[in-house]
C-alpha atoms as a PDB file:
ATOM      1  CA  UNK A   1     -45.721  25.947   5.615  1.00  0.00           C
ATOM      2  CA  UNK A   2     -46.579  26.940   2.343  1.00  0.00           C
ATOM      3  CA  UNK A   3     -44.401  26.501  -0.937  1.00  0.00           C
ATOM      4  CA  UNK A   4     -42.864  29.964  -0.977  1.00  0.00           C
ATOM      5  CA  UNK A   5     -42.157  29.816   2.545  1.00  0.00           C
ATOM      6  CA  UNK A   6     -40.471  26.607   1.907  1.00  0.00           C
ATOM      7  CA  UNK A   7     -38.920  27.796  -1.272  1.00  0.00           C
ATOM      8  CA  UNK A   8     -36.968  30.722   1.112  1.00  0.00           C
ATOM      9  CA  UNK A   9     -35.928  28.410   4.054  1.00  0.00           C
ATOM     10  CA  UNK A  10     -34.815  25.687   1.374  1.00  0.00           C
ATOM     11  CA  UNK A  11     -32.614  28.618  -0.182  1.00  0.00           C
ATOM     12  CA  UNK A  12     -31.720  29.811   2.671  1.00  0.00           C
ATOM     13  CA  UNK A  13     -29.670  26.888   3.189  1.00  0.00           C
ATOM     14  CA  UNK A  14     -27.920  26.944   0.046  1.00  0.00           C
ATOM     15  CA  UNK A  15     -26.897  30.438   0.595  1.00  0.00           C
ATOM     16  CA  UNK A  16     -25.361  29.527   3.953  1.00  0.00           C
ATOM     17  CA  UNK A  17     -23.064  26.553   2.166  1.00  0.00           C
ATOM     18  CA  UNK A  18     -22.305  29.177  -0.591  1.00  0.00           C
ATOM     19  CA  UNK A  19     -21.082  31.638   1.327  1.00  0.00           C
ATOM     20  CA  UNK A  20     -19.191  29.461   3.452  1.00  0.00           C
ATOM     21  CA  UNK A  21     -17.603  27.615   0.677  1.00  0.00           C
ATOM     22  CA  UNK A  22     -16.254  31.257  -0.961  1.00  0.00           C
ATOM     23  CA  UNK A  23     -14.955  32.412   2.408  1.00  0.00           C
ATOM     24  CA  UNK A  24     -13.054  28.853   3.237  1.00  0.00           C
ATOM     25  CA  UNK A  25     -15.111  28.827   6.567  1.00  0.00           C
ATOM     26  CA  UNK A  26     -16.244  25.368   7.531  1.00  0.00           C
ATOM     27  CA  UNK A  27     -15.430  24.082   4.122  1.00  0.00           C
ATOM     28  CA  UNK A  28     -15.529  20.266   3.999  1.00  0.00           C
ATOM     29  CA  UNK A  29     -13.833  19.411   1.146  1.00  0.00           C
ATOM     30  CA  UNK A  30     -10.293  18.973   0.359  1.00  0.00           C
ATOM     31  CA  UNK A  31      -8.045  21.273  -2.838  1.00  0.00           C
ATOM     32  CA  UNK A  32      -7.707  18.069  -4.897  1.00  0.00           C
ATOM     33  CA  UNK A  33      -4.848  17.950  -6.108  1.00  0.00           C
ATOM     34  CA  UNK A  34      -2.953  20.644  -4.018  1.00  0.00           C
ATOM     35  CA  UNK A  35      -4.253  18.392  -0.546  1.00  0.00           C
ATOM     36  CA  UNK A  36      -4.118  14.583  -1.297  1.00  0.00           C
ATOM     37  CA  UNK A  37      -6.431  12.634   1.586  1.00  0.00           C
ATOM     38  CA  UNK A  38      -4.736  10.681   4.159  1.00  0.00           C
ATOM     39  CA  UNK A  39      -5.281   7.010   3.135  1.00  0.00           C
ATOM     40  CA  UNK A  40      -6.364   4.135   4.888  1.00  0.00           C
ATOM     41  CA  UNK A  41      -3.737   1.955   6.094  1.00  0.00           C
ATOM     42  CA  UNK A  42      -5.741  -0.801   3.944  1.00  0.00           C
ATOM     43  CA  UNK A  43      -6.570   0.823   0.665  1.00  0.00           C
ATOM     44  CA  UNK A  44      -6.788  -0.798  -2.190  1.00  0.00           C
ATOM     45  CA  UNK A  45      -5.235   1.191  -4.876  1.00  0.00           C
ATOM     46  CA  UNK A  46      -2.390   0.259  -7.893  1.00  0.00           C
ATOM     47  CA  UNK A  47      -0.720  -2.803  -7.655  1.00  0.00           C
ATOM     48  CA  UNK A  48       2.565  -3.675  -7.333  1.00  0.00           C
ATOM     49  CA  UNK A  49       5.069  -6.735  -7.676  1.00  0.00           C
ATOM     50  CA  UNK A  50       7.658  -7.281  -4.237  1.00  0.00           C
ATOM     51  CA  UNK A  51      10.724  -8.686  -4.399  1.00  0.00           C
ATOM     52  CA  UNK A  52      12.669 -10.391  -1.106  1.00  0.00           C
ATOM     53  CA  UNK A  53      15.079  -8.342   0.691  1.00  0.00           C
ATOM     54  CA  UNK A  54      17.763 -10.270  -1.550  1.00  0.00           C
ATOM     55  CA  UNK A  55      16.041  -8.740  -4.630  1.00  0.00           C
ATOM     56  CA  UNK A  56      15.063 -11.983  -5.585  1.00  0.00           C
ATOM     57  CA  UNK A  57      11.153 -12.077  -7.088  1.00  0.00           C
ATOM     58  CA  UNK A  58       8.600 -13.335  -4.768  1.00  0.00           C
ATOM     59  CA  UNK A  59       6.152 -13.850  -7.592  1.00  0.00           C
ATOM     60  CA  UNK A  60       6.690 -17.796  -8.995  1.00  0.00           C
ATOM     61  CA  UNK A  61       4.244 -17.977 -11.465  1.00  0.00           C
ATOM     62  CA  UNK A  62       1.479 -19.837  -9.853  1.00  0.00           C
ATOM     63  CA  UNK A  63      -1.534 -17.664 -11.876  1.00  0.00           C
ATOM     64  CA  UNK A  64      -3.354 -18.267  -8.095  1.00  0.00           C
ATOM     65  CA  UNK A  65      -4.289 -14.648  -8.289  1.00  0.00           C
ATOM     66  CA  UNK A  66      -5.478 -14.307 -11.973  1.00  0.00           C
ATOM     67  CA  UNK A  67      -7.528 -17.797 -11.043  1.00  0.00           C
ATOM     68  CA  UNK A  68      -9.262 -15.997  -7.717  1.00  0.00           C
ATOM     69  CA  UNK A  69      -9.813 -12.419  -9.934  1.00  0.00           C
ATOM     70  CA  UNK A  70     -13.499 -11.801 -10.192  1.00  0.00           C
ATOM     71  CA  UNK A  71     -12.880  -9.484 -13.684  1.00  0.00           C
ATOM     72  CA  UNK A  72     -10.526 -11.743 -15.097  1.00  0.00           C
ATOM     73  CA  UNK A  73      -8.207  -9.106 -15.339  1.00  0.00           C
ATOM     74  CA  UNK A  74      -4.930 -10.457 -14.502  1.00  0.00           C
ATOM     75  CA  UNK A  75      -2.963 -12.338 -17.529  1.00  0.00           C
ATOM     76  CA  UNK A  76       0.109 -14.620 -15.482  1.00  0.00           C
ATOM     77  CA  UNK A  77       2.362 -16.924 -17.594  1.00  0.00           C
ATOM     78  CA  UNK A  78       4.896 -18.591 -15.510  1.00  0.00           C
ATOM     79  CA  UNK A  79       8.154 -20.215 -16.294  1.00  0.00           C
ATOM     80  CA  UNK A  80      11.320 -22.545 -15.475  1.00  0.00           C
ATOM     81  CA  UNK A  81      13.886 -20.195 -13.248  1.00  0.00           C
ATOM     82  CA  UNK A  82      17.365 -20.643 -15.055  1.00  0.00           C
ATOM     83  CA  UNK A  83      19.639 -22.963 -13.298  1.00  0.00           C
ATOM     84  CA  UNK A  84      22.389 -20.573 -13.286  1.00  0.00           C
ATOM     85  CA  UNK A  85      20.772 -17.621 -12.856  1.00  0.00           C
ATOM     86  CA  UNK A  86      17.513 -17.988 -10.612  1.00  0.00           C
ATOM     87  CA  UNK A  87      14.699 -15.327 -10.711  1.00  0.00           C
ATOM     88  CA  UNK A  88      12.756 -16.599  -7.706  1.00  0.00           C
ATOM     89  CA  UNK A  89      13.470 -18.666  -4.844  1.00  0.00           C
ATOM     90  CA  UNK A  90      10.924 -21.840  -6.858  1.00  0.00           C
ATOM     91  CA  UNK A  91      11.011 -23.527  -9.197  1.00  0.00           C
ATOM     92  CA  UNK A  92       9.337 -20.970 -11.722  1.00  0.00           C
ATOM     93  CA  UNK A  93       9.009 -17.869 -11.460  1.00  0.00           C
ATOM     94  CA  UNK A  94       6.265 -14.976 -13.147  1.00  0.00           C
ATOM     95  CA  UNK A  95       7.691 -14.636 -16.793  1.00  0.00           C
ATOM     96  CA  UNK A  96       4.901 -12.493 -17.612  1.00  0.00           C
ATOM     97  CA  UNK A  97       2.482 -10.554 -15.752  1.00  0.00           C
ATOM     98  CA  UNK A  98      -0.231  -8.193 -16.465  1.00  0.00           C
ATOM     99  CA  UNK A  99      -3.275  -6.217 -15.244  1.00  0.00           C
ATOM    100  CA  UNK A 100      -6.090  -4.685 -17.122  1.00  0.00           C
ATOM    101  CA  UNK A 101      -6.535  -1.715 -14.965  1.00  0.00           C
ATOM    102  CA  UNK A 102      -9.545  -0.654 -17.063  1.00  0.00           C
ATOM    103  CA  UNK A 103     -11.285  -4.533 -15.924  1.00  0.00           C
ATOM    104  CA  UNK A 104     -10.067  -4.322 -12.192  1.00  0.00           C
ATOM    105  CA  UNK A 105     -12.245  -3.681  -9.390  1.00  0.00           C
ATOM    106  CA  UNK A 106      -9.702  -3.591  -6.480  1.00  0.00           C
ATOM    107  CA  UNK A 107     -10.940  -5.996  -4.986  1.00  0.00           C
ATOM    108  CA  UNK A 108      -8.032  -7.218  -3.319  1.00  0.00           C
ATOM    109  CA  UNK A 109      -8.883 -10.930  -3.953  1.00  0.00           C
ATOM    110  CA  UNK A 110      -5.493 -11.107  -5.803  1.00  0.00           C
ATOM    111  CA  UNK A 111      -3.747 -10.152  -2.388  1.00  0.00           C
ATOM    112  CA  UNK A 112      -5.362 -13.248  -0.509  1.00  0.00           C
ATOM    113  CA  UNK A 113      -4.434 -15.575  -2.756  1.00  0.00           C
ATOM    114  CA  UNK A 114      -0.939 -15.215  -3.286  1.00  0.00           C
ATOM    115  CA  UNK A 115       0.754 -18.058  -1.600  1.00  0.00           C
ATOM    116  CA  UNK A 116       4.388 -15.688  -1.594  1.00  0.00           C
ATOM    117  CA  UNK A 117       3.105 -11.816  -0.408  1.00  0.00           C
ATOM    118  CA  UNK A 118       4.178 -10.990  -3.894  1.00  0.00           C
ATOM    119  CA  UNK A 119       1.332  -8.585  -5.179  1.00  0.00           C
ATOM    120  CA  UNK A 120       0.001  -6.116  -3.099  1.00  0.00           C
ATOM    121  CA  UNK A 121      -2.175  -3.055  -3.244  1.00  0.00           C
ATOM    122  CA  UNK A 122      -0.527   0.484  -2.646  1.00  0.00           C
ATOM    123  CA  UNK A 123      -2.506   4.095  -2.004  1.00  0.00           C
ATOM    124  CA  UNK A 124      -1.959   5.204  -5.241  1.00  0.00           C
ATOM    125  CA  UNK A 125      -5.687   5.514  -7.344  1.00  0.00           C
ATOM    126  CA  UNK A 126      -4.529   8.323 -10.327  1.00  0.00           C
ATOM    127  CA  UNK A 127      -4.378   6.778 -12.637  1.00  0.00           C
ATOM    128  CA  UNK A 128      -5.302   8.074 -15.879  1.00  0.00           C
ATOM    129  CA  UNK A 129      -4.838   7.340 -19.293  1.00  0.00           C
ATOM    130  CA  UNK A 130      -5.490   9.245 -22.630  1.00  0.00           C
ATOM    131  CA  UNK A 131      -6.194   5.404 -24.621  1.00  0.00           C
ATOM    132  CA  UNK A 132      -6.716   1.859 -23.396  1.00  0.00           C
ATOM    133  CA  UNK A 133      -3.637   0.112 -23.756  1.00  0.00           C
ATOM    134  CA  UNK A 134      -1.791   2.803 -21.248  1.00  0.00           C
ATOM    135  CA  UNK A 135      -4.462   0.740 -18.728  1.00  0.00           C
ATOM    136  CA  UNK A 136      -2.078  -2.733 -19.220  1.00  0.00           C
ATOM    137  CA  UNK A 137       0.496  -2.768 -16.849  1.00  0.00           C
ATOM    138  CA  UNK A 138       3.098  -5.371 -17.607  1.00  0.00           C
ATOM    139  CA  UNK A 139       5.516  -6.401 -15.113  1.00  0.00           C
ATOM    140  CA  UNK A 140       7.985  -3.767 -16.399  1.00  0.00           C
ATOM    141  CA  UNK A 141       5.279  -1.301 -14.344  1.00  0.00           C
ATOM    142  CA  UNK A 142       4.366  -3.502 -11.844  1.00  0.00           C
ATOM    143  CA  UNK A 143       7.626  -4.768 -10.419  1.00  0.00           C
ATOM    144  CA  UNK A 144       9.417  -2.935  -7.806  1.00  0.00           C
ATOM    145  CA  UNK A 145      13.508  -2.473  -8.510  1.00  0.00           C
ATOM    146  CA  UNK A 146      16.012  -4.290  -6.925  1.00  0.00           C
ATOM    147  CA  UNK A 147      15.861  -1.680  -4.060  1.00  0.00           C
ATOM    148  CA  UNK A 148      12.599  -1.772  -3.609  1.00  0.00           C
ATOM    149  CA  UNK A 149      11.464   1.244  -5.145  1.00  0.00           C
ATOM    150  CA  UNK A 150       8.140   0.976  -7.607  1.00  0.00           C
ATOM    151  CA  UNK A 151       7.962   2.039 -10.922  1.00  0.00           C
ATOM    152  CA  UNK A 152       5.150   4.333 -12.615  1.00  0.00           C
ATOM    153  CA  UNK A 153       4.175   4.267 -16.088  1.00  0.00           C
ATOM    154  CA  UNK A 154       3.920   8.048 -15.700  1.00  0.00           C
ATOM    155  CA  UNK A 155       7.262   9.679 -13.876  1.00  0.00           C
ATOM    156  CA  UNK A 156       5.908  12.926 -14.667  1.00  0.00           C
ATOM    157  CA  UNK A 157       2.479  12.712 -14.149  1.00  0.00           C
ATOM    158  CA  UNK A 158       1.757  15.638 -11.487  1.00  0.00           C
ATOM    159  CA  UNK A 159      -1.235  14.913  -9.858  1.00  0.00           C
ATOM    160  CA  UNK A 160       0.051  11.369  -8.631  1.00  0.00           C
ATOM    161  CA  UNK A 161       1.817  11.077  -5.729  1.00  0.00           C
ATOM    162  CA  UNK A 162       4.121   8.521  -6.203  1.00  0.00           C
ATOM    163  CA  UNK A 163       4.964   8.313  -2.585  1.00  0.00           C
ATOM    164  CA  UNK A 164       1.862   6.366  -1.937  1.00  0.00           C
ATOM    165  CA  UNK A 165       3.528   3.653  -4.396  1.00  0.00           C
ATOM    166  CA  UNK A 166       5.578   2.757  -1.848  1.00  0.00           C
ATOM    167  CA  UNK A 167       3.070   2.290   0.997  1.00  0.00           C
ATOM    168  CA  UNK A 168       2.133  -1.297   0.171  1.00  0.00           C
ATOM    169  CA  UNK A 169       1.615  -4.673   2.245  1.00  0.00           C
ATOM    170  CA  UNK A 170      -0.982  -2.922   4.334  1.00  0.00           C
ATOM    171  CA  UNK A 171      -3.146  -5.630   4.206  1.00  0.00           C
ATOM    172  CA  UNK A 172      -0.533  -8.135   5.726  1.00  0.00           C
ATOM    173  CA  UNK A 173       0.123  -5.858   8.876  1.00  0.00           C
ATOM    174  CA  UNK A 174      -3.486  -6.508   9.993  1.00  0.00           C
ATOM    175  CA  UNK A 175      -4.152  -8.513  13.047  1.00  0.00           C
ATOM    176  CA  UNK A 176      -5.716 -11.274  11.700  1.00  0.00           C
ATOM    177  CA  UNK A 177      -8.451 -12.256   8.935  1.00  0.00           C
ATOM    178  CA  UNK A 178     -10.977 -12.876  12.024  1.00  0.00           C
ATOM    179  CA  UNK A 179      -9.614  -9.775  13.829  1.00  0.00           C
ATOM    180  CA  UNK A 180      -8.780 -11.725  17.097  1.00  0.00           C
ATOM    181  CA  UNK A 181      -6.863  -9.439  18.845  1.00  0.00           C
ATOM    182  CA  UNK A 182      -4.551 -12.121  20.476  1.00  0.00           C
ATOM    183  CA  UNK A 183      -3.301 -11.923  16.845  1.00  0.00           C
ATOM    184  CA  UNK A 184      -1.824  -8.033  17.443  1.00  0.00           C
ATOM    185  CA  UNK A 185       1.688  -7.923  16.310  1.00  0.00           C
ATOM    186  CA  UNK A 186       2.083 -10.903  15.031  1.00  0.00           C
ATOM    187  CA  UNK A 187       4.391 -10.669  12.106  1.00  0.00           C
ATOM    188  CA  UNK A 188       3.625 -13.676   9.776  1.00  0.00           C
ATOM    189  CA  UNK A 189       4.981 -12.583   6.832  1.00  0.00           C
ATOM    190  CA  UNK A 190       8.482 -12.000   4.566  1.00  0.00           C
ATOM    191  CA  UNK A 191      10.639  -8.574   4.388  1.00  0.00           C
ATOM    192  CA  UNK A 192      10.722  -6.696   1.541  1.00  0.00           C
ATOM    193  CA  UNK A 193      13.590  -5.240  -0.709  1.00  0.00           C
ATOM    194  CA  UNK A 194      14.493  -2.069   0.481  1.00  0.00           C
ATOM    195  CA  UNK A 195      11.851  -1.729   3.547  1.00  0.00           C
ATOM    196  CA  UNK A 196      13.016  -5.222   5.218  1.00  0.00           C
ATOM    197  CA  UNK A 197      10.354  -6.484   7.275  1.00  0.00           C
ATOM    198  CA  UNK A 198       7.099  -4.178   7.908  1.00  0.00           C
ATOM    199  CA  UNK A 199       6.421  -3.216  11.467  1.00  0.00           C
ATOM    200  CA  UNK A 200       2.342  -5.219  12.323  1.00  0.00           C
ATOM    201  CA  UNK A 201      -0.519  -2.632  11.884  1.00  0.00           C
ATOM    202  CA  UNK A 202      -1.837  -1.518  15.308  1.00  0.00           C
ATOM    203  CA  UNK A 203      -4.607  -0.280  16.687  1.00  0.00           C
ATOM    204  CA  UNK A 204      -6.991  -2.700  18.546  1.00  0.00           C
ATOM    205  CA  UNK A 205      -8.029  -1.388  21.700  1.00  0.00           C
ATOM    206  CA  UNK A 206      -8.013  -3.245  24.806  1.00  0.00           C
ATOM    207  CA  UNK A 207     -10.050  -5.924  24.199  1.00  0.00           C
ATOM    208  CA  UNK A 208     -11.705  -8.291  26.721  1.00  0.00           C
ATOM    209  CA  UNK A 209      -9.981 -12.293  26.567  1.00  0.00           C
ATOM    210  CA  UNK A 210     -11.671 -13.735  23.688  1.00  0.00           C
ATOM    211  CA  UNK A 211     -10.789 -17.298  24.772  1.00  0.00           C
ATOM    212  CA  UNK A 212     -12.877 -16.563  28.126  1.00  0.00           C
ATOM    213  CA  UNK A 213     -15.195 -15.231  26.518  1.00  0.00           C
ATOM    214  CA  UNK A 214     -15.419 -18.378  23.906  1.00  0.00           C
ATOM    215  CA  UNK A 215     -15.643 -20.649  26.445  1.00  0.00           C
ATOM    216  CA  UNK A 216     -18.414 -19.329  27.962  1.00  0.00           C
ATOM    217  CA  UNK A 217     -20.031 -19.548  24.835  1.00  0.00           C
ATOM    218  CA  UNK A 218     -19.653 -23.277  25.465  1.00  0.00           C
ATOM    219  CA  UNK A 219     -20.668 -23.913  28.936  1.00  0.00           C
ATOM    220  CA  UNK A 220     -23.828 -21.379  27.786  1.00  0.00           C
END
């Protein structure tokens, strides 16, 4: 095949995808923003602080998750709860609490190490700022309200959906961190304000029994 030849075919192919692309037909990608994506039932997008079905804060101020975050981009400074007036269920609860969006890289290591399911990741990624400090969220942002609805720096930002803000705890509806399917449905975790407690993620097939299996692994 010689270089002209080769020239054709390769353009060839790019006039197929253009035409195709102008007349919609087999088009592949998706009118961002007009279509958002389906999510994954795990993603790791924006953050957000739960509270108990009481409204009561589940964060108490540990700084476990700024201690496990890779980017050091979590800022936690707990305190005593007020006798009369508790925040949290402990002893202290998360007086302040911020993120450096502009640091994080969604790791999710945050999630795993809080002992009380109180941050979690939600679908929502847009996130855009016009200067850096609009990429601190303080718990003003990050906290959900007493009736479980999340907050957005941005209430009038239109190309985030801020429905995804409220798809959260994905993470803690899985079956288990090993994926052991005996582990399916399990719930092992608290309710949330205004969503009570999450229904477990589904979606392992029929499995064969892992315990048979393991202990033929042993006799082997």
């Amino acid at each position: 095949m010689g270089p002209v030849e080769a020239f054709i075919r390769g353009m060839a192919v790019t006039g197929r995808q253009f035409i195709a692309t102008i007349t919609g037909k087999g088009l592949v990608t998706t009118r961002y923003p007009k279509v958002m994506r389906e999510k994954p039932q795990r993603f790791h997008g924006r953050h957000v602080l739960n509270r108990y079905e009481d409204g009561m804060e589940k964060c108490i101020g540990c700084e476990l998750c700024a201690g496990a975050c890779p980017a050091r981009c979590i800022y936690v400074r707990g305190a005593d709860n007020p006798a009369d007036d508790p925040v949290s269920p402990g002893e202290r609860y998360g007086f302040v609490y911020e993120i450096n969006m502009l640091r994080c890289i969604f790791c999710g290591l945050c999630v795993e190490a809080c002992p009380t399911e109180a941050i979690t990741h939600t679908q929502l990624f847009e996130m855009s700022t016009t200067n850096r400090s609009d990429a601190i969220y303080t718990k003003t942002e990050l906290l959900v309200d007493g009736d479980g609805q999340p907050n957005h720096m941005f209430d009038t930002d239109r190309f985030a959906d801020l429905g995804e803000l409220a798809k959260a705890d994905g993470w803690m509806r899985a079956t288990s961190s090993q994926g052991r399917a005996a582990y399916e449905g399990q719930v092992a975790w608290s309710g949330s304000a205004g969503v009570g407690v999450r229904p477990p993620e589904r979606g392992q097939s029929e499995l064969p029994d892992e315990s048979a299996a393991d202990s033929e692994g042993d006799d082997g």
